[in-house]
Structure formats: structure tokens, C-alpha cells
N, C-alpha and C. Protein backbone atom coordinates (compact mmCIF):
# COMPACT_ATOMS: atom_id res chain seq x y z
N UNK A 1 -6.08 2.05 -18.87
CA UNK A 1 -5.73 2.58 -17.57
C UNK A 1 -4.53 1.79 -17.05
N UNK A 2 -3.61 2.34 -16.36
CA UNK A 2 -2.43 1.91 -16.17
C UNK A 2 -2.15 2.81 -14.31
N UNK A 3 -1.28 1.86 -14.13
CA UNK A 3 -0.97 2.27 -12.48
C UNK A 3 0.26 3.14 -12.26
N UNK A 4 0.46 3.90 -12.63
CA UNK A 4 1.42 5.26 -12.30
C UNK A 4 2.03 4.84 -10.87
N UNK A 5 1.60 5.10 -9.88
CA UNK A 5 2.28 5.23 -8.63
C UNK A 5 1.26 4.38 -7.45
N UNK A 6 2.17 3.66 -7.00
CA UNK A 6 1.82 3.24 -5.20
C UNK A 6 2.39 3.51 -4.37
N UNK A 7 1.93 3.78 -3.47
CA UNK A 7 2.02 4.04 -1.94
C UNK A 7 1.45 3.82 -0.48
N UNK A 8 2.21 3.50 0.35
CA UNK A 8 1.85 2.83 1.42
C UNK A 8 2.17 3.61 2.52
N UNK A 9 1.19 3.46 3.26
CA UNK A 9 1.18 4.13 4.67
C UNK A 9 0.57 3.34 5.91
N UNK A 10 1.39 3.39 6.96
CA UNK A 10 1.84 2.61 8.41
C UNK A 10 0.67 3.39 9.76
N UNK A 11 -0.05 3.18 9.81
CA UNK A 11 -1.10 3.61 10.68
C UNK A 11 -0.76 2.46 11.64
N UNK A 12 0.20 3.47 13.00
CA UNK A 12 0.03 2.17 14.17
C UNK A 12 -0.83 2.62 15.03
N UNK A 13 -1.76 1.47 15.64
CA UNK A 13 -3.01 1.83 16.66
C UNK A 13 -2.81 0.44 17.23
N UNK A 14 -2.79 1.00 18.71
CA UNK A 14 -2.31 0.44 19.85
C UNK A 14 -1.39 -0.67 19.66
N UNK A 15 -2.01 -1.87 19.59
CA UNK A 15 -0.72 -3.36 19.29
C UNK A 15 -0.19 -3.75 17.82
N UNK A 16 -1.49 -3.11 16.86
CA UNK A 16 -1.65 -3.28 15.44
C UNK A 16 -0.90 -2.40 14.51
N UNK A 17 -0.25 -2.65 13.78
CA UNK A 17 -0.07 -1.64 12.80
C UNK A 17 -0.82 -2.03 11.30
N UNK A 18 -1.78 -0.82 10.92
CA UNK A 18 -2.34 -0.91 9.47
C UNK A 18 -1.74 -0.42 8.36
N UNK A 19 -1.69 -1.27 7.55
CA UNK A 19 -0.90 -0.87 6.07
C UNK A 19 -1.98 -0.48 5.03
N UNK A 20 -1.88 0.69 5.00
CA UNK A 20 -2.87 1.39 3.87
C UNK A 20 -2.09 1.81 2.71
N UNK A 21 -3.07 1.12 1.19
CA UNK A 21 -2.06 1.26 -0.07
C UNK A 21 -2.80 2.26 -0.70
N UNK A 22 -2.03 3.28 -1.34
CA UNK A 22 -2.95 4.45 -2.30
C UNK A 22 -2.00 4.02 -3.50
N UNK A 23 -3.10 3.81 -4.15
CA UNK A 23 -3.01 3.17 -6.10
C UNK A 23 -2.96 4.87 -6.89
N UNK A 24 -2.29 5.02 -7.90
CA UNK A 24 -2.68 6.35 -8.70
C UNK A 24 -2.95 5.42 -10.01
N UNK A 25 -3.90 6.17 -11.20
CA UNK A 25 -3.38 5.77 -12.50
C UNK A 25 -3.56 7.15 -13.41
N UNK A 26 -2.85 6.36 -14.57
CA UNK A 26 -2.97 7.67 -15.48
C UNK A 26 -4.05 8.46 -15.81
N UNK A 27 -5.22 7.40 -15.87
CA UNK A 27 -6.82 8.38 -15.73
C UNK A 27 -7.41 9.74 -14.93
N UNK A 28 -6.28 9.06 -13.83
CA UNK A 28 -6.67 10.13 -12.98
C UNK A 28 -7.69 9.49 -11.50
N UNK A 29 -7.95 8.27 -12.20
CA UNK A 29 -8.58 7.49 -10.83
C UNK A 29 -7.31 7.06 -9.67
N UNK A 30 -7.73 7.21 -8.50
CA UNK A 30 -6.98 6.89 -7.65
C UNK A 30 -7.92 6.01 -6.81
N UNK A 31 -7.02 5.23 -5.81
CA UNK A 31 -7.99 4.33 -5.12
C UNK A 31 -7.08 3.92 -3.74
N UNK A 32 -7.72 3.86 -2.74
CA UNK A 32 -7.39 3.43 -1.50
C UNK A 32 -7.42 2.16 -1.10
N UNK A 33 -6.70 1.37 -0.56
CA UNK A 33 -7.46 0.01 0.13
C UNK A 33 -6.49 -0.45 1.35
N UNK A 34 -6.80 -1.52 1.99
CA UNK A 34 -5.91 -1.76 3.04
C UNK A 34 -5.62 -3.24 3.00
N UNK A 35 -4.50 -3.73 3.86
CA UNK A 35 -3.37 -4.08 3.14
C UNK A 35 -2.10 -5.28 4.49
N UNK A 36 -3.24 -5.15 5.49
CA UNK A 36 -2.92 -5.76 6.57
C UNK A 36 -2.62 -6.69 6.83
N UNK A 37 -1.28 -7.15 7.82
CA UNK A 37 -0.94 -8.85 7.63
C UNK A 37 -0.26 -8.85 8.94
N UNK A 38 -1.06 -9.29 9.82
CA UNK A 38 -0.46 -9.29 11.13
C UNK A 38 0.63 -9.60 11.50
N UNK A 39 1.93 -8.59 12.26
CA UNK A 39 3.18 -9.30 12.49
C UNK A 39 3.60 -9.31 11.26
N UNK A 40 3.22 -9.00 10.13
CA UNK A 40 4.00 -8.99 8.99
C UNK A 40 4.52 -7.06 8.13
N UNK A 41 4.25 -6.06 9.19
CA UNK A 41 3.68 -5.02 8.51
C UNK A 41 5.41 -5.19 7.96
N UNK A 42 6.25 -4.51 8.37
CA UNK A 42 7.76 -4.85 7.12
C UNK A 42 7.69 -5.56 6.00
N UNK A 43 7.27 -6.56 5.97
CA UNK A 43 7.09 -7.46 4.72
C UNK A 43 5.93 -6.98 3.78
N UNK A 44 4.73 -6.58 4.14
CA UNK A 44 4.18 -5.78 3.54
C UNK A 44 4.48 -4.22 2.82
N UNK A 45 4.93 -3.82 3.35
CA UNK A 45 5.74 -2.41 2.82
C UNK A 45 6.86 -3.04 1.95
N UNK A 46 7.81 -3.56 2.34
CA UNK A 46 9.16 -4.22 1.50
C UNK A 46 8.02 -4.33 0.20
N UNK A 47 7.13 -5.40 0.24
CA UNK A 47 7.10 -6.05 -1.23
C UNK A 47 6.33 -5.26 -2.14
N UNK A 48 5.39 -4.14 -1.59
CA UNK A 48 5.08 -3.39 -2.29
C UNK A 48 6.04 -2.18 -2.90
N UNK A 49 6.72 -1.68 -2.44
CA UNK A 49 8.04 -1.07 -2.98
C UNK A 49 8.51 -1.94 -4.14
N UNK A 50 8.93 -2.81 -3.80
CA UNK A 50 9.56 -4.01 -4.84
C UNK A 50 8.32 -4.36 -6.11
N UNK A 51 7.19 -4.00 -5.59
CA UNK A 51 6.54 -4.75 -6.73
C UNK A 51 6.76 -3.43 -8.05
N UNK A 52 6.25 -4.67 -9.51
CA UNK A 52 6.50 -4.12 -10.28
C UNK A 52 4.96 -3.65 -11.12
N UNK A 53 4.26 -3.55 -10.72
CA UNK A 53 2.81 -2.56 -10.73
C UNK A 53 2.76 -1.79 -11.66
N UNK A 54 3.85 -0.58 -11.20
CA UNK A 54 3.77 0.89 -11.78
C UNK A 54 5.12 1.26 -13.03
């Protein structure tokens, strides 16, 4: 099993913004998780783009 594609999504609620990551792989399993770093959500998005995962 291997990781095809990530993606991240910016859920802002009220002061917070949540960084939610959706994993794909070639199986066909996909998986959700979250991804939060207070005051850091840019840096979180940046490095997942950048990472080399997929």
C-alpha cells in the first residue's frame, strides 16, 4: 500500500482554524485525520504540500 494523494483542508471556527488531512492510497483505502497546530495553520498546509509522502 502506497500513498497516492494528500490533501488538506482549513476549517475556520471562530478564533481557531482546523487543518484536516485526507490520505488516498492505491488500495483504495483512504483515511482522514486532523492536523492542528495553533497559530501555525500556514505552516501546516505549506509542509504538507512540500512533503514527499505521495
Amino acid at each position: 500500500m502506497k500513498i497516492t494523494a494528500l490533501k488538506t483542508f482549513v476549517a475556520n471556527v471562530s478564533r481557531t482554524n482546523f487543518v484536516f488531512v485526507k490520505l488516498y492510497t492505491d488500495d483504495g483505502i483512504d483515511g482522514v485525520g486532523e492536523a492542528t497546530l495553533e497559530w501555525k495553520t500556514n505552516t501546516v498546509v505549506a509542509r504538507s504540500k512540500n512533503s514527499n509522502a505521495c
